[in-house]
C-alpha atoms as a PDB file:
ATOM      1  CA  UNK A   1       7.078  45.320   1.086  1.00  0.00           C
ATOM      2  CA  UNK A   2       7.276  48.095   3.591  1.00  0.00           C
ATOM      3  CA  UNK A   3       9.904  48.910   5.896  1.00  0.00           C
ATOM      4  CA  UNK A   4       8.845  51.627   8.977  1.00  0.00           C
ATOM      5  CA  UNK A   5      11.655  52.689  11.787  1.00  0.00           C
ATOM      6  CA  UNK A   6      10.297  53.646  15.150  1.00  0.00           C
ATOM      7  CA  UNK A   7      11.279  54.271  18.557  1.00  0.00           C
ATOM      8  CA  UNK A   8      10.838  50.498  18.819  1.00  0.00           C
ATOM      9  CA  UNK A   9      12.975  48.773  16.203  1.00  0.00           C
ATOM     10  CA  UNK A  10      12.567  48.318  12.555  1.00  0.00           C
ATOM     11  CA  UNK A  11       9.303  46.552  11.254  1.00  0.00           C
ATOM     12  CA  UNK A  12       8.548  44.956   8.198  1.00  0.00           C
ATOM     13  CA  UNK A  13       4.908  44.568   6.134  1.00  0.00           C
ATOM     14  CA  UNK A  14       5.105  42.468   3.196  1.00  0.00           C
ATOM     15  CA  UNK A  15       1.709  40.794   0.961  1.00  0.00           C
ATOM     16  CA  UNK A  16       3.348  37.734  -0.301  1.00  0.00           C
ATOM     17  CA  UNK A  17       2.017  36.257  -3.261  1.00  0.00           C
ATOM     18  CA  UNK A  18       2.374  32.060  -3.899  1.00  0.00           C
ATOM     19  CA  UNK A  19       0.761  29.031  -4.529  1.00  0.00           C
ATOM     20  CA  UNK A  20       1.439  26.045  -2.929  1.00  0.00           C
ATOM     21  CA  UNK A  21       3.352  23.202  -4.948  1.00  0.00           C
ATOM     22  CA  UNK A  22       0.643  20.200  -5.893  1.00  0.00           C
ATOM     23  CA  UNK A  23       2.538  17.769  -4.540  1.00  0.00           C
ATOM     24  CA  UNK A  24       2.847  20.030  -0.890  1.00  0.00           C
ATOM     25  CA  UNK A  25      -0.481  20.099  -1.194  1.00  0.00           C
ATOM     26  CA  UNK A  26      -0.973  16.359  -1.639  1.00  0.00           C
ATOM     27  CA  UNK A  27       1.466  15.353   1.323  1.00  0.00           C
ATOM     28  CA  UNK A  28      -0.731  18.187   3.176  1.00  0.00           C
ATOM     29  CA  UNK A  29      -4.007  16.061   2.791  1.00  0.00           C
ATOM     30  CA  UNK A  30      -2.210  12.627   3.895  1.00  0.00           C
ATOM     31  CA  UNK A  31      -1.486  14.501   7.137  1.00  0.00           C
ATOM     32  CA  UNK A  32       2.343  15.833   6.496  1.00  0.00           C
ATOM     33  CA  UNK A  33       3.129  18.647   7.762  1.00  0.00           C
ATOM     34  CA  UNK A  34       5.193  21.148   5.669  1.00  0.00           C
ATOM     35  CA  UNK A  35       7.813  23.851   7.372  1.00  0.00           C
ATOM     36  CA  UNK A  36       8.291  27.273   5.731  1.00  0.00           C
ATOM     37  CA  UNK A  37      11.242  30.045   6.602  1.00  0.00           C
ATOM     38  CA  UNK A  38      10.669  33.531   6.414  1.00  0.00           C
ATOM     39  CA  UNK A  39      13.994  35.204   6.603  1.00  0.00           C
ATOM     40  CA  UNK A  40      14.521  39.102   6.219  1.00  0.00           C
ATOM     41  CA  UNK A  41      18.054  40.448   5.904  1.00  0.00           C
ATOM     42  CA  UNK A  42      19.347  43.779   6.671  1.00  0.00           C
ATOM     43  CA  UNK A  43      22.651  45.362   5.476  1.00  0.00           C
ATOM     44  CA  UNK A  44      23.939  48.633   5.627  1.00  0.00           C
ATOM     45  CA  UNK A  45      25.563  50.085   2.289  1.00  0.00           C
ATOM     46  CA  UNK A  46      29.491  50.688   2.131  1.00  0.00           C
ATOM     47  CA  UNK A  47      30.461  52.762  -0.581  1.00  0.00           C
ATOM     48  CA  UNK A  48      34.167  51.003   0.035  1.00  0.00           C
ATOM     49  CA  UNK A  49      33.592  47.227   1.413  1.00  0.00           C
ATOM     50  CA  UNK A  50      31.214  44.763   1.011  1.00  0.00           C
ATOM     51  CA  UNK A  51      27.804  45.851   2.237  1.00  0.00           C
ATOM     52  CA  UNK A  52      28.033  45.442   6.613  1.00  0.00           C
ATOM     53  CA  UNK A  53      25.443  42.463   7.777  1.00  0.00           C
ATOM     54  CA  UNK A  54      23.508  43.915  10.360  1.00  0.00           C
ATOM     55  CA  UNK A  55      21.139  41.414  11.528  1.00  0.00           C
ATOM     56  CA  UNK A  56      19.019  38.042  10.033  1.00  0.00           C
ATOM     57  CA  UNK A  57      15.696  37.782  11.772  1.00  0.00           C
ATOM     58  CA  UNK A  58      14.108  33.869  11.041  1.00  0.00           C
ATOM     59  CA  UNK A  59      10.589  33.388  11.335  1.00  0.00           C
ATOM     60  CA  UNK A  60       9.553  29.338  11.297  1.00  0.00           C
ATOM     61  CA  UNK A  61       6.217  28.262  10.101  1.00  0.00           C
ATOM     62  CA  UNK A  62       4.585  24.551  10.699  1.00  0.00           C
ATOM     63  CA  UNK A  63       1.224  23.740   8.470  1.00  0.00           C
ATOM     64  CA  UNK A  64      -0.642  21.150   9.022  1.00  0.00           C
ATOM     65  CA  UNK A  65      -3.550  19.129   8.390  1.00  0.00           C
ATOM     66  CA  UNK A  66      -5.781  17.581  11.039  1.00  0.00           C
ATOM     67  CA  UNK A  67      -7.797  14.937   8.740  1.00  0.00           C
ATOM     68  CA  UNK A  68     -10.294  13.719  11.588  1.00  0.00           C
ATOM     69  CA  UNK A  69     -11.592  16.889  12.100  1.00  0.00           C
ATOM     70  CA  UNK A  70     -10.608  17.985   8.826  1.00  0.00           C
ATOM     71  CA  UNK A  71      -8.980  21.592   9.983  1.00  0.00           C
ATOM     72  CA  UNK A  72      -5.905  23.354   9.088  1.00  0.00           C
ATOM     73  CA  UNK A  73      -3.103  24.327  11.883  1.00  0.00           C
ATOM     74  CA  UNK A  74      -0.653  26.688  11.469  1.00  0.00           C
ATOM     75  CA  UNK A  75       1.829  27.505  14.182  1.00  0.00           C
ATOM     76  CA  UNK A  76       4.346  30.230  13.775  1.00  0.00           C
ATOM     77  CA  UNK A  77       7.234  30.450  16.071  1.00  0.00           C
ATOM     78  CA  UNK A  78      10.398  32.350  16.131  1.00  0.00           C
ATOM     79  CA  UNK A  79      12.811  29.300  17.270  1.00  0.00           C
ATOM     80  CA  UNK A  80      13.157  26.348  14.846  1.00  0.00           C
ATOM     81  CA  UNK A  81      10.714  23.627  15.499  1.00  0.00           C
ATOM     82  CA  UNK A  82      12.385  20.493  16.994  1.00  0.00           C
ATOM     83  CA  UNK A  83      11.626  16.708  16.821  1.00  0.00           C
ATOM     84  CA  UNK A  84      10.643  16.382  20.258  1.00  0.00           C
ATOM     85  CA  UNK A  85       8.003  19.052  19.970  1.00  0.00           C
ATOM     86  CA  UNK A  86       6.900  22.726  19.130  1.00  0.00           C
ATOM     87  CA  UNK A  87       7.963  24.315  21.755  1.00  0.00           C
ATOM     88  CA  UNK A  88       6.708  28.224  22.477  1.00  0.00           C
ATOM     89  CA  UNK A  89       4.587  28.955  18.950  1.00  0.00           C
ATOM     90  CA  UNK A  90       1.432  31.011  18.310  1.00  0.00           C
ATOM     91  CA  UNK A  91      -0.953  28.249  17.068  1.00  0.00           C
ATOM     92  CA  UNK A  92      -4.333  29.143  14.512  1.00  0.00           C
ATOM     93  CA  UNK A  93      -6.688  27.001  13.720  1.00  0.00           C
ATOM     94  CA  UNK A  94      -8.772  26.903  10.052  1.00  0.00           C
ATOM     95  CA  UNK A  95     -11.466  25.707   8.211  1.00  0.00           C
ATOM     96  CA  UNK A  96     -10.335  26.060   4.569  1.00  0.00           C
ATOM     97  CA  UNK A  97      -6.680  26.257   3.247  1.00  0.00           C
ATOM     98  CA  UNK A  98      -7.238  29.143   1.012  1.00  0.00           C
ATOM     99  CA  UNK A  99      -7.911  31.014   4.581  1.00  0.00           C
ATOM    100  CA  UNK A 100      -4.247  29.658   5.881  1.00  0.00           C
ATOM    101  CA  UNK A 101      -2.483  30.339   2.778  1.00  0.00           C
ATOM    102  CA  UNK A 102      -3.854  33.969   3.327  1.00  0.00           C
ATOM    103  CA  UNK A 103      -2.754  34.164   6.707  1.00  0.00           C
ATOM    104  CA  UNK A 104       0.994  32.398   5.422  1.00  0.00           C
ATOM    105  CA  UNK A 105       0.944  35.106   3.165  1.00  0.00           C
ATOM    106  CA  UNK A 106      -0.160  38.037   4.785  1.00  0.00           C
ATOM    107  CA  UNK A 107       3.439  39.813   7.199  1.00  0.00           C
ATOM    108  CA  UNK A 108       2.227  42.686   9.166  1.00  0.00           C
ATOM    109  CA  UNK A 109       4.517  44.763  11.481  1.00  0.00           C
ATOM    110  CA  UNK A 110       7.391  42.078  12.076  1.00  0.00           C
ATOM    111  CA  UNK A 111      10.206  43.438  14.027  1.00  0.00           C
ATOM    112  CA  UNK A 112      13.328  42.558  12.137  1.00  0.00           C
ATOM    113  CA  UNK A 113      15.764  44.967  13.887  1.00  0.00           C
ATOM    114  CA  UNK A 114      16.398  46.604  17.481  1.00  0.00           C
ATOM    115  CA  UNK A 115      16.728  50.496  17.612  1.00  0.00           C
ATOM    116  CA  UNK A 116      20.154  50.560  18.697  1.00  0.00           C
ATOM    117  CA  UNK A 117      21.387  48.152  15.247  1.00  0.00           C
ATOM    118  CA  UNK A 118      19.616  51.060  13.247  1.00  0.00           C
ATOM    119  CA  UNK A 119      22.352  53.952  12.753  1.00  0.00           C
ATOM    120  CA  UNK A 120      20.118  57.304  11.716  1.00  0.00           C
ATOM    121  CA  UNK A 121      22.976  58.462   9.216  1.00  0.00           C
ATOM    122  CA  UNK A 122      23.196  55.129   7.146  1.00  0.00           C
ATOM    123  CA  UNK A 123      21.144  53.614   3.940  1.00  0.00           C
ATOM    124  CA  UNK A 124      20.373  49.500   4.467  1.00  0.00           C
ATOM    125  CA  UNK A 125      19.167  47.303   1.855  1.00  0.00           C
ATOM    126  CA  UNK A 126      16.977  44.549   3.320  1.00  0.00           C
ATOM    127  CA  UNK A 127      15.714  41.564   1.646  1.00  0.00           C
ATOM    128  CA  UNK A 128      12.850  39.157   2.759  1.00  0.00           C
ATOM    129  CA  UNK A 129      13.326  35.241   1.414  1.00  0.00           C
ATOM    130  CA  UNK A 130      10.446  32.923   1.888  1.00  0.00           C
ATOM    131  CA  UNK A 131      10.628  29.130   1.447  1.00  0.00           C
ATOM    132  CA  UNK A 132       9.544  25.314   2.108  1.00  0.00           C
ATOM    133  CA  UNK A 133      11.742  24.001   4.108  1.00  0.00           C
ATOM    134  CA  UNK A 134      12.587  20.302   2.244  1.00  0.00           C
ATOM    135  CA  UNK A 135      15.340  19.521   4.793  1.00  0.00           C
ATOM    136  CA  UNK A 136      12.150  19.192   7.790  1.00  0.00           C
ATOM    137  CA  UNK A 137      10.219  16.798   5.214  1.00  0.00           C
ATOM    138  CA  UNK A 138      10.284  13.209   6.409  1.00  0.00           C
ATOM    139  CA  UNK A 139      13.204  11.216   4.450  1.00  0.00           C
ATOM    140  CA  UNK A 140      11.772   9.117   2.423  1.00  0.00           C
ATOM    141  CA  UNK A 141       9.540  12.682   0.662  1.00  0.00           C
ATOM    142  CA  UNK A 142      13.256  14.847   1.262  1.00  0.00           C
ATOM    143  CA  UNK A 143      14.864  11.988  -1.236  1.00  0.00           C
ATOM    144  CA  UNK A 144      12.130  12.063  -3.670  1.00  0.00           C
ATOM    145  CA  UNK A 145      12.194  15.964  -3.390  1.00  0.00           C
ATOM    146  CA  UNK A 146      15.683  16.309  -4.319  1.00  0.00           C
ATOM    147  CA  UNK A 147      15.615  17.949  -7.478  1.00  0.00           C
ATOM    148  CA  UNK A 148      11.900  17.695  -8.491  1.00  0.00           C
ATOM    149  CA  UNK A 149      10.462  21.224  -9.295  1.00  0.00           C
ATOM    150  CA  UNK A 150       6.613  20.049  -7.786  1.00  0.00           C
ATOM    151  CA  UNK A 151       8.122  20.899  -4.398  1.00  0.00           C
ATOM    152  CA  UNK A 152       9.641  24.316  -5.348  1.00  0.00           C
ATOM    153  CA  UNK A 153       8.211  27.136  -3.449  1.00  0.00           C
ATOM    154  CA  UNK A 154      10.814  29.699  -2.501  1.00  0.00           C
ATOM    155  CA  UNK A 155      10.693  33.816  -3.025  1.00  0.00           C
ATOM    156  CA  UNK A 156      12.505  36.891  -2.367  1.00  0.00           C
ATOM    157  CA  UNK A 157      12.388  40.565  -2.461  1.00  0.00           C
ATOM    158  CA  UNK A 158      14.656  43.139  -1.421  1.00  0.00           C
ATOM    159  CA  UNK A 159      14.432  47.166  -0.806  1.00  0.00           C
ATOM    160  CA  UNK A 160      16.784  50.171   0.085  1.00  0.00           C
ATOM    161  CA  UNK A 161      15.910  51.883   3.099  1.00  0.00           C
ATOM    162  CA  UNK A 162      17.182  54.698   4.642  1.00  0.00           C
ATOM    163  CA  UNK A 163      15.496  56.723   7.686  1.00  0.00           C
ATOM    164  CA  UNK A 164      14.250  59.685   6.889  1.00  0.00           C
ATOM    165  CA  UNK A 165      14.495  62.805   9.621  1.00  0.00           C
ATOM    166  CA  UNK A 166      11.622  63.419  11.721  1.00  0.00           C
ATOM    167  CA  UNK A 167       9.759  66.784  11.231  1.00  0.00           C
END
């Protein structure tokens, strides 16, 4: 994970490293789509409190599986998706699901934080969770979920930052 402040905000790079859940996979093929959250956290340190939330920047993720054409979707959006459609996403179409997964995994330059939340004189800790999302799983695959560790696929890392002076 890499955190960089600029003029422009504060932007995180991150390699994730999974594998999706068999039985993800398996609802994947029957045409299911799966939701994932990418959530990155920043706090600033308080030697005397509680560490002060900052800001929570939510990234939403739909995958799908076309099998007529037999293609891979993934749209990426940073609004939840809703039942009665997607709404404004960036949309990517591929041929193999190793190639999606790679793309899933792959965070480049994400702005998680305006300049103006940043203060110069202050350390932060920020910490990047990924997950499925079982709640957006149709019902009947939410119930059989509950508690099952085939559908487990959740992460997190976490890193001090602090912005160094400019020479």
């Amino acid at each position: 994970m890499r955190l960089d402040h600029t003029d422009e905000g504060l932007f995180l790079s991150a390699a994730l490293r999974f594998d999706l859940p068999s039985l993800a996979e398996d609802a994947l093929q029957k045409g299911i789509p799966m939701y994932f959250i990418t959530e990155a956290d920043v706090q600033r340190e308080r030697w005397y409190w509680y560490d002060q939330h900052v800001v929570t920047t939510v990234r939403y993720m739909r995958l799908s599986f076309q099998p007529l054409t037999r293609r891979w979707r993934l749209n990426v959006s940073s609004a939840p998706f809703e039942g009665s459609g997607l709404g404004v996403v960036l949309g990517q179409n591929f041929d193999e699901l190793a190639d999606v997964l790679a793309a899933m995994q792959r965070i480049a330059r994400w702005k998680i934080a305006e300049p103006e939340a940043i203060d110069l004189q202050a350390r932060y800790n920020v910490q990047l969770r990924f997950r499925l999302d079982l709640s957006q799983l149709p019902r009947p695959l939410q119930i059989g979920a509950m508690g099952r560790s085939g559908w487990n696929l959740s992460m997190a890392r976490s890193q001090r930052f602090a912005v160094e002076p400019q020479r």
